[in-house]
Protein backbone atom coordinates (compact mmCIF):
# COMPACT_ATOMS: atom_id res chain seq x y z
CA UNK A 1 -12.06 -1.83 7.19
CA UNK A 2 -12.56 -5.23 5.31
CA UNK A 3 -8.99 -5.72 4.63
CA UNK A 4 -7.71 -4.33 8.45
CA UNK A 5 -10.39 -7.31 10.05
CA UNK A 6 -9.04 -9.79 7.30
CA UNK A 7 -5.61 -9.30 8.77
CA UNK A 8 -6.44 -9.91 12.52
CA UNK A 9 -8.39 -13.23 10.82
CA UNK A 10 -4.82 -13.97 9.51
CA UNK A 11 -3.45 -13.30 12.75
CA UNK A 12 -5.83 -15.34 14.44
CA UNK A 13 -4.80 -18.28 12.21
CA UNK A 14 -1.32 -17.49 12.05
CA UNK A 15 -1.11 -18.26 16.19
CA UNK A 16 -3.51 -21.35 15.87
CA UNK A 17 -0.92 -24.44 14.92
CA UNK A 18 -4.04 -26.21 13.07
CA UNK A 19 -7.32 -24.33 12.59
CA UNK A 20 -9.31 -25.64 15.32
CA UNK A 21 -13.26 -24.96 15.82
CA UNK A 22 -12.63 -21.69 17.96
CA UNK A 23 -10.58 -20.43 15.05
CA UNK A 24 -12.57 -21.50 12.56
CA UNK A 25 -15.34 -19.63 14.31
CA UNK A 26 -14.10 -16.75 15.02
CA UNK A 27 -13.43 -16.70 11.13
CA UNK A 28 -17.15 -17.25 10.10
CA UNK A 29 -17.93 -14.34 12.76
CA UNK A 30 -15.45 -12.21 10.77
CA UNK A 31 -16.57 -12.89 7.41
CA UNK A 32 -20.13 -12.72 8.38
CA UNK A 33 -19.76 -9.09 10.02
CA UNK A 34 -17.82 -7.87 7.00
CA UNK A 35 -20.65 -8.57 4.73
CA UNK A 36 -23.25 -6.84 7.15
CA UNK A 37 -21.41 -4.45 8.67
CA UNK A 38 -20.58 -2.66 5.24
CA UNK A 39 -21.56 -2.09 1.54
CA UNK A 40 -19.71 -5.49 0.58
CA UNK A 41 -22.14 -7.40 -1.03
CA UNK A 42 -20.20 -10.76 -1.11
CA UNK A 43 -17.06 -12.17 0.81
CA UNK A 44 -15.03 -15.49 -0.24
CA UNK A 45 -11.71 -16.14 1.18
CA UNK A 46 -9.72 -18.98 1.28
CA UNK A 47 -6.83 -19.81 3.33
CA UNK A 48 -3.83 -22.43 2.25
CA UNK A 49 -1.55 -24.43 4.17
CA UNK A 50 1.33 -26.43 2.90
CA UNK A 51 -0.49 -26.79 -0.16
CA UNK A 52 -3.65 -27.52 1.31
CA UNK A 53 -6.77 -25.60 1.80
CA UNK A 54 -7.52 -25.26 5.21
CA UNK A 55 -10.21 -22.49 5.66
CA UNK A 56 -13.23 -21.61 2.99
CA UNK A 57 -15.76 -19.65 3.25
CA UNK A 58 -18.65 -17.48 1.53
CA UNK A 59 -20.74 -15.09 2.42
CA UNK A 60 -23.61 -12.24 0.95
CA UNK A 61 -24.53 -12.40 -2.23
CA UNK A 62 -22.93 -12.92 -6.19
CA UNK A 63 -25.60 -11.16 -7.82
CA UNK A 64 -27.82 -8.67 -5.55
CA UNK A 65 -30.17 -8.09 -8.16
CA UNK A 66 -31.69 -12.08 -8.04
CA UNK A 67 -30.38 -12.61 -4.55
CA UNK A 68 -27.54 -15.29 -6.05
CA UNK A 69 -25.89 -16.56 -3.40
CA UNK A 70 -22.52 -16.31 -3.16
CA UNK A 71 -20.76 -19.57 -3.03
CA UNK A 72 -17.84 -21.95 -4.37
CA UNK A 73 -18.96 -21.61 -7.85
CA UNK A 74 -18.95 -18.05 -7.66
CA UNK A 75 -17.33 -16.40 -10.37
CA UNK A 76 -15.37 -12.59 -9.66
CA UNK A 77 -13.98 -10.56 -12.15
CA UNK A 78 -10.54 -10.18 -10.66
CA UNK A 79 -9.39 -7.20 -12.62
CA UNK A 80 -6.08 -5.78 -11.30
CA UNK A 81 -6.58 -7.24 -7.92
CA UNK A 82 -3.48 -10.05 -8.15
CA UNK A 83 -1.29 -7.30 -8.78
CA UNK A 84 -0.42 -6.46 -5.45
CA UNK A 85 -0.08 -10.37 -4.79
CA UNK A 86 2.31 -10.83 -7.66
CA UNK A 87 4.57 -7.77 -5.88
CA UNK A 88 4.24 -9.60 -2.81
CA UNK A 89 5.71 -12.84 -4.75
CA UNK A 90 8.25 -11.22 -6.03
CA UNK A 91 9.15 -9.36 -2.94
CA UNK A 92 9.62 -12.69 -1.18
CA UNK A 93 11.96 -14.13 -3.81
CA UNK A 94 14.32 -11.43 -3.62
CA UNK A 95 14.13 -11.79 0.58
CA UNK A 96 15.21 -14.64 -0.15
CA UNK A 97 17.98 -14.26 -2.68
CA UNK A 98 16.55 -15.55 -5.70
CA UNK A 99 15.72 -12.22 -7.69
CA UNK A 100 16.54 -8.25 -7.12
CA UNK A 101 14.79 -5.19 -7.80
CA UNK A 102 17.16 -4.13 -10.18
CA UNK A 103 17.80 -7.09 -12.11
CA UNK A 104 16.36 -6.82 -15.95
CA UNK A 105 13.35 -8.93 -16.60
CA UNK A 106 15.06 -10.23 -19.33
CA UNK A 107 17.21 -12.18 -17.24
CA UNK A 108 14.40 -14.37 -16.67
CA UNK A 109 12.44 -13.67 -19.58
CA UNK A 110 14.58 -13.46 -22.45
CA UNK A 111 12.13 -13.10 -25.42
CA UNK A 112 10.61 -10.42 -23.87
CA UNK A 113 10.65 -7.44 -25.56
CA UNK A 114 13.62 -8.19 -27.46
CA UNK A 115 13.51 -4.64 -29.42
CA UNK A 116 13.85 -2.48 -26.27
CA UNK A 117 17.71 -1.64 -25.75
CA UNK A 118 16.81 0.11 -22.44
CA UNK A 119 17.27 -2.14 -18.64
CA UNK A 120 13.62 -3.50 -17.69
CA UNK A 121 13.83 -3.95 -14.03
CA UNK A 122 11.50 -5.87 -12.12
CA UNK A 123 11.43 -2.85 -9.96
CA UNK A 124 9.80 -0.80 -12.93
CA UNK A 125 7.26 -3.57 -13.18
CA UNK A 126 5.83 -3.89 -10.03
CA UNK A 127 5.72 0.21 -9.49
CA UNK A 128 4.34 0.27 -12.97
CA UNK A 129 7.07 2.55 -14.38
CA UNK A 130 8.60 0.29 -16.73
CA UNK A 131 6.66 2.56 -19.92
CA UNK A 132 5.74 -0.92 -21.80
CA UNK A 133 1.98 -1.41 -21.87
């Protein structure tokens, strides 16, 4: 639910040439509802532009328990959740010619596991099937 509104905020943006203030607040309306409409506790998103951060916003709470704020000082414990970001990455660069899914990881990474004989494709990695931990 979260991640399906997040997307029609992207969309929003994406049409927008420059975030204007009806953008921007239908953004804050989207944010907002997340955090009330569901068991979300806290919402901060950021959107970047040519380098530049264009959008920011927080919403809910960092810590329910004293009522902390959440805010731009907020700290998250990220876990796993760049992984599907770094696939993302690495999709893109091989749209685009610069890698492929089947190319060993030591191409680009030659002192990586120098003692395994067997191909390490950056396909294993980002389907977490390469067997290296």
């Amino acid at each position: 639910h979260i991640l399906t509104s997040l997307l029609i905020g992207l969309t929003i943006l994406s049409q927008a040439q420059l975030l204007d203030p009806k953008t921007k607040d239908e953004l804050d309306e989207l944010i907002q509802s997340q955090v009330q409409d569901t068991l979300a506790p806290g919402l901060a998103i950021g959107i970047v532009k040519d380098g530049k951060i264009i959008y920011e916003a927080y919403s809910g709470y960092a810590d329910l328990k004293n009522s902390t704020p959440l805010d731009g000082t907020s700290r998250f414990n990220y876990a796993s959740s760049g992984k599907q970001f770094t696939a993302l990455a690495i999709l893109t660069l091989i749209e685009k010619g610069d890698l492929k899914l089947d190319d060993d990881i030591r191409k680009y990474l030659p002192e990586f596991y120098p003692d395994v004989e067997e191909k390490i494709e950056i396909q294993h990695l980002i389907t977490h099937t390469s067997g290296i931990r």
